[in-house]
Protein backbone atom coordinates (compact mmCIF):
# COMPACT_ATOMS: atom_id res chain seq x y z
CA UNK A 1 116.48 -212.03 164.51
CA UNK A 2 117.99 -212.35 161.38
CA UNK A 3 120.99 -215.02 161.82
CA UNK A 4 120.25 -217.62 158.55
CA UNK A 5 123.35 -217.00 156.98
CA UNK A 6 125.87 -216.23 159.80
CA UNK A 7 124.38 -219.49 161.03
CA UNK A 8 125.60 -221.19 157.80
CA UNK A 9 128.76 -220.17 158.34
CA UNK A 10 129.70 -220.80 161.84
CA UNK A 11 127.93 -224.10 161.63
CA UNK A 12 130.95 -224.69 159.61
CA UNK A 13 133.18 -224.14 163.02
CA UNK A 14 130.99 -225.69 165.28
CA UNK A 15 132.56 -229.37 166.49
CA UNK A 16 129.91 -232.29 167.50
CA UNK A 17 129.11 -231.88 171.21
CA UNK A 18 131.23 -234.71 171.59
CA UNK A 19 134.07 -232.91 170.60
CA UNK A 20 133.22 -229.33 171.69
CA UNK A 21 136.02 -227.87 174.34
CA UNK A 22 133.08 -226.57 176.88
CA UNK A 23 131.94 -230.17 177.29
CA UNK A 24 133.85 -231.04 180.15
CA UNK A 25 133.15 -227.41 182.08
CA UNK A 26 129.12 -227.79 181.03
CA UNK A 27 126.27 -229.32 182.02
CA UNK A 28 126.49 -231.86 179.60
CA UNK A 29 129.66 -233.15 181.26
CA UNK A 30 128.05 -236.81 181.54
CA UNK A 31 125.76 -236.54 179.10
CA UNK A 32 125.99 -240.08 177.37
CA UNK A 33 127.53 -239.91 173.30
CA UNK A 34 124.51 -241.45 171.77
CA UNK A 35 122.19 -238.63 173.28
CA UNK A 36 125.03 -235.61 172.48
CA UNK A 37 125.02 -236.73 168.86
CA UNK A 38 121.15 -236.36 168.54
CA UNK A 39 121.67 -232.94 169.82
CA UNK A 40 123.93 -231.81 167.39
CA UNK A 41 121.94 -233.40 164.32
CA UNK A 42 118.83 -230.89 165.79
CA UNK A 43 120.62 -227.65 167.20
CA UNK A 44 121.04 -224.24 165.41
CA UNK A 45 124.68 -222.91 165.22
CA UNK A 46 123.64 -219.29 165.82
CA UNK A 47 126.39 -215.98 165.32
CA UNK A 48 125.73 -212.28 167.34
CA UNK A 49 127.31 -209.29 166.58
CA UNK A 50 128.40 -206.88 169.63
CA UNK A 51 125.19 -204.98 170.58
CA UNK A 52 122.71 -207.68 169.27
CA UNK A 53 119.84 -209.32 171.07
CA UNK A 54 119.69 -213.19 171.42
CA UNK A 55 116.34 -212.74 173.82
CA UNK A 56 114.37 -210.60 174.07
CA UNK A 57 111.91 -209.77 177.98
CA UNK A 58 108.93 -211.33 177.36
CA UNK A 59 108.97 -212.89 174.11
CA UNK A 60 107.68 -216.31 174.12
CA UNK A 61 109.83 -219.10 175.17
CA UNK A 62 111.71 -220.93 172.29
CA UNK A 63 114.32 -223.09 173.36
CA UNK A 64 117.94 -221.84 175.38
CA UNK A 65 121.33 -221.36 173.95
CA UNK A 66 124.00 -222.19 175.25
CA UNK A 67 127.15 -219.78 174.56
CA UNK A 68 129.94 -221.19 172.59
CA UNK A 69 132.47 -218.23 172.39
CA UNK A 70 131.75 -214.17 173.79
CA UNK A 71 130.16 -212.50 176.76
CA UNK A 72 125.87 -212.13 177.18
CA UNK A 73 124.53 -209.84 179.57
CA UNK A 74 121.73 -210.92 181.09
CA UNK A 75 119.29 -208.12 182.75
CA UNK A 76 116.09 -207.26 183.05
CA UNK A 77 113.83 -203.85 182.88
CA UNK A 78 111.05 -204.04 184.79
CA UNK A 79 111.83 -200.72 186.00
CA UNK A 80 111.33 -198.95 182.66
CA UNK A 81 113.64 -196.33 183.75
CA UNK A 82 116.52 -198.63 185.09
CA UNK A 83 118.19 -201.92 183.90
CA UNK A 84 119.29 -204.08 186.26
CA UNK A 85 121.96 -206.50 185.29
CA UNK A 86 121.51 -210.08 186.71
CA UNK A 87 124.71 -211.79 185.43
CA UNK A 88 127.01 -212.26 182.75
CA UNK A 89 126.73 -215.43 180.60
CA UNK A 90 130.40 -216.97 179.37
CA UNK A 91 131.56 -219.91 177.19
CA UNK A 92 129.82 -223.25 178.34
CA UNK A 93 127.16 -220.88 180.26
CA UNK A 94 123.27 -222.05 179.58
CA UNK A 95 120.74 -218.92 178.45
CA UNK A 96 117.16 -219.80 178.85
CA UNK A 97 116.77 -222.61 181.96
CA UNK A 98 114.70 -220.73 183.79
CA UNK A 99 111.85 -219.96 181.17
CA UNK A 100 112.10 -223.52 180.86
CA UNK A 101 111.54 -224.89 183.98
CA UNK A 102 108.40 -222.37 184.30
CA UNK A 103 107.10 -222.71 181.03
CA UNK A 104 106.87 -218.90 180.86
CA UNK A 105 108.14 -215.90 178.48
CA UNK A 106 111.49 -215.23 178.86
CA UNK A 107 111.79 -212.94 181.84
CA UNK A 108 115.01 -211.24 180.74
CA UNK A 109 117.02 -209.27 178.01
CA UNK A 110 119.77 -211.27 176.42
CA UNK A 111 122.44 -209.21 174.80
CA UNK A 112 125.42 -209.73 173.14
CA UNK A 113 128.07 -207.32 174.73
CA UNK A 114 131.30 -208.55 172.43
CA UNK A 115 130.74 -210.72 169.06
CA UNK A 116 128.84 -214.29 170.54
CA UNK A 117 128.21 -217.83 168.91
CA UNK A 118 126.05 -219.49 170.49
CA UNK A 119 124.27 -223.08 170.03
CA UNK A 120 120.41 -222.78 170.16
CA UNK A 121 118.17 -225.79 171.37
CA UNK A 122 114.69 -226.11 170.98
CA UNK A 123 112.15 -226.13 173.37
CA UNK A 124 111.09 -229.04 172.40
CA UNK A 125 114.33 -230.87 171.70
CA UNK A 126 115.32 -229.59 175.15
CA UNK A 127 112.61 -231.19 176.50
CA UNK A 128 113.61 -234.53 175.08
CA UNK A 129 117.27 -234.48 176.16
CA UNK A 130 116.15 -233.74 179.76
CA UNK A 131 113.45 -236.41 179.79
CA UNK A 132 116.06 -239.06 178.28
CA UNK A 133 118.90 -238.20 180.77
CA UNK A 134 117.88 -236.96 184.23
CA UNK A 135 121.94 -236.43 184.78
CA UNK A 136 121.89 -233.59 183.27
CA UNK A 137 118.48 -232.40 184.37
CA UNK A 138 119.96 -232.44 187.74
CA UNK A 139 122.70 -230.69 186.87
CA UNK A 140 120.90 -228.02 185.01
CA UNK A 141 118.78 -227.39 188.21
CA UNK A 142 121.60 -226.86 190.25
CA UNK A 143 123.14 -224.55 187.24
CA UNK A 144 120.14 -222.47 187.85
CA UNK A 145 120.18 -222.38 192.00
CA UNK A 146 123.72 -221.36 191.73
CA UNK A 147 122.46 -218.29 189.77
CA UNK A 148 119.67 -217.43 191.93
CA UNK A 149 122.57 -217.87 194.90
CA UNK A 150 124.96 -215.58 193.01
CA UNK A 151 122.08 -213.05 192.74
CA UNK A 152 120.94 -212.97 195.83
CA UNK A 153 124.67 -212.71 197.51
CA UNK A 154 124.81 -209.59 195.12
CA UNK A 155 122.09 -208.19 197.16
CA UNK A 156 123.41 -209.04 200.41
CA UNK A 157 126.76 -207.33 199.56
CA UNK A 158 125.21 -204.60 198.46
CA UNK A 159 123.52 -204.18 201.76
CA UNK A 160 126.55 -205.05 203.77
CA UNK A 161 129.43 -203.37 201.37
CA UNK A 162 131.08 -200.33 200.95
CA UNK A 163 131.21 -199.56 196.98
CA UNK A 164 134.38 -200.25 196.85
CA UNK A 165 134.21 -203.09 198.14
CA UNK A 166 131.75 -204.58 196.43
CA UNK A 167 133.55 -203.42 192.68
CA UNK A 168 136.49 -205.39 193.93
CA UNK A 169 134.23 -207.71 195.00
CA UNK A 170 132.38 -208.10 191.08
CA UNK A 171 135.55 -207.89 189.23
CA UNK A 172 137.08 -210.83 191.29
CA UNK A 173 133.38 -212.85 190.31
CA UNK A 174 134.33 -211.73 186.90
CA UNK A 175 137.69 -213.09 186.50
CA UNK A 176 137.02 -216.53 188.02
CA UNK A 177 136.19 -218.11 185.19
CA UNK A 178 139.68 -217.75 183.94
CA UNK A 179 141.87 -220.54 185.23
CA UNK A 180 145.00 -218.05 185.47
CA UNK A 181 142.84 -215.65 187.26
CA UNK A 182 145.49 -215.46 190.35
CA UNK A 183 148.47 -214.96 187.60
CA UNK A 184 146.80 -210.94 187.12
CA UNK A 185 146.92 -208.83 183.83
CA UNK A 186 143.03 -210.06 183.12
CA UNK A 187 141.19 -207.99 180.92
CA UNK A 188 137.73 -207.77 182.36
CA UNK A 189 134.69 -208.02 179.14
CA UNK A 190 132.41 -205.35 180.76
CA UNK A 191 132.18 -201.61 180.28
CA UNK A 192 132.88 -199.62 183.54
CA UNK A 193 129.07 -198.42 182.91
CA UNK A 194 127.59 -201.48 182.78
CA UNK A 195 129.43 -202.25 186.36
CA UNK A 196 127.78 -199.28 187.52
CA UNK A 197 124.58 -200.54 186.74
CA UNK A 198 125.30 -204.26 188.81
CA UNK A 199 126.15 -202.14 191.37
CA UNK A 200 123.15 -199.49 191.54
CA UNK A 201 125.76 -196.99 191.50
CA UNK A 202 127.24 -194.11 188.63
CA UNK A 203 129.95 -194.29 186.21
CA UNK A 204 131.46 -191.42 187.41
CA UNK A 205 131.93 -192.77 191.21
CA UNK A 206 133.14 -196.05 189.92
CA UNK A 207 135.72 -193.78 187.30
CA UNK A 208 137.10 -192.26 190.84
CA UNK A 209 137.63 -195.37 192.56
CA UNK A 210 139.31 -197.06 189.23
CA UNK A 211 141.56 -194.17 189.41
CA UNK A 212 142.55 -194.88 193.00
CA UNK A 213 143.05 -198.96 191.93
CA UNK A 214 145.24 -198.07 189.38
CA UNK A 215 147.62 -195.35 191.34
CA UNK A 216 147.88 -198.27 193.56
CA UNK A 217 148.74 -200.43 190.55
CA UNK A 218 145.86 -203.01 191.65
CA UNK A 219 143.80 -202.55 187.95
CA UNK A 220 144.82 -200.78 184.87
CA UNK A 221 142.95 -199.41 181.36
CA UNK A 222 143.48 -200.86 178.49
CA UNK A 223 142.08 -199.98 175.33
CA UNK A 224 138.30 -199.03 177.31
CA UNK A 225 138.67 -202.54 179.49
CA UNK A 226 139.60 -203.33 183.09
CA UNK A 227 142.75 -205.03 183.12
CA UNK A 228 143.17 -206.63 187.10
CA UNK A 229 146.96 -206.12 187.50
CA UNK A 230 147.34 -207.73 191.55
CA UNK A 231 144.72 -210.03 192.17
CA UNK A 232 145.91 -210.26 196.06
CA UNK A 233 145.62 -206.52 196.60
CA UNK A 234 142.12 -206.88 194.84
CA UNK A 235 141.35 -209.53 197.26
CA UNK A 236 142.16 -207.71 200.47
CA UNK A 237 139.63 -204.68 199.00
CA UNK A 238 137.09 -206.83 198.14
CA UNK A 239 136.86 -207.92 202.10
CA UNK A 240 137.56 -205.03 203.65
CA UNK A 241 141.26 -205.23 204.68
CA UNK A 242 142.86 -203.26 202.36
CA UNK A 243 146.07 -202.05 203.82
CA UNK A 244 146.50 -197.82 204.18
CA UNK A 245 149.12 -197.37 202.26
């Protein structure tokens, strides 16, 4: 990947760890000063545009990123034929933990679905920040059992859940991460296709059922995005008590 010079430039933007805005909603909550201010004397300031990779399946581990502004999808195509899309990394969100912890290629596809920065760590400096503060190795082994959770509720849904239900369902998971998430009018970062594709669904059954949300004024389209309108009504889809009117 060719990111020398972007990485010049948003180095430029990037605060000290100590002062970065994700701090107190990331793993490195805890993390003591001292230890944060090695980090940002080693890590790589690193800028994506929309449609670029930052991993790729299968290349060899280097190090994990942790996103500083934009959206990542995170999938993986072992089915040459399909994608499957395991989840969708967001400001203060950790790429990479899992290739870590199993000293193995990167078993995913990391890409860029709106413009990202993102700060890179090294393998090798990661190693050294774990080793010197097991706070935040804790905390970055929950941060990956809470994916594998969220994945594996995904499947039970989808076993369990009408299709409706279940896009109500992901665009609710989507929104959380916004603290006025109950307040509505949330744009929603992910193409209606690539929903499909979480879903094991089509784009043109999830284009009929956004048409029904928005006669019933629970989501709207804005410029190509998802826009949740009444986060209640959502709600009540999403488990299967949505009223008949």
């Amino acid at each position: 990947m060719n990111t020398q010079n972007a990485s010049v430039n948003i180095q430029l933007k990037t605060p000290n760890c100590n002062q970065c805005w994700l701090k107190d909603f990331s793993v490195f909550k805890d993390c003591p000063k001292e230890i944060l201010d090695e980090m940002f004397v080693h890590k790589q300031s690193r800028q994506f545009k929309k449609n670029e990779m930052l991993v790729r399946e299968n290349d060899s581990f280097q190090g994990v990123f942790c996103i500083h502004e934009g959206v990542v999808k995170v999938s993986t195509s072992r089915n040459k034929n399909k994608e499957f899309i395991l989840w969708f990394a967001r400001p203060g969100d950790i790429i990479g933990i899992d290739s870590f912890v199993t000293s193995e290629n990167y078993s995913f596809n990391a890409l860029a679905i709106e413009p990202v920065s993102a700060c890179f760590i090294t393998a090798s400096d990661f190693n050294e920040l774990i080793s010197n503060d097991p706070v935040v190795s804790r905390k970055l082994m929950k941060d990956m059992c809470e994916k594998i959770n969220f994945i594996e509720d995904r499947i039970t849904s989808i076993s369990r859940k009408k299709i409706r239900e279940q896009f109500a369902e992901m665009l609710i998971s989507m929104s959380m991460q916004n603290k006025n998430a109950v307040l509505g009018n949330l744009p929603i970062n992910c193409s209606v296709k690539d929903l499909a594709s979480i879903m094991g669904t089509t784009k043109n059954y999830l284009d009929k059922i956004l048409s029904d949300f928005n006669r019933k004024k629970v989501v709207s389209m804005h410029n190509k995005k998802i826009v949740i309108k009444d986060f209640d009504k959502l709600s009540l889809i999403a488990i299967g008590d949505e009223p008949l009117n």
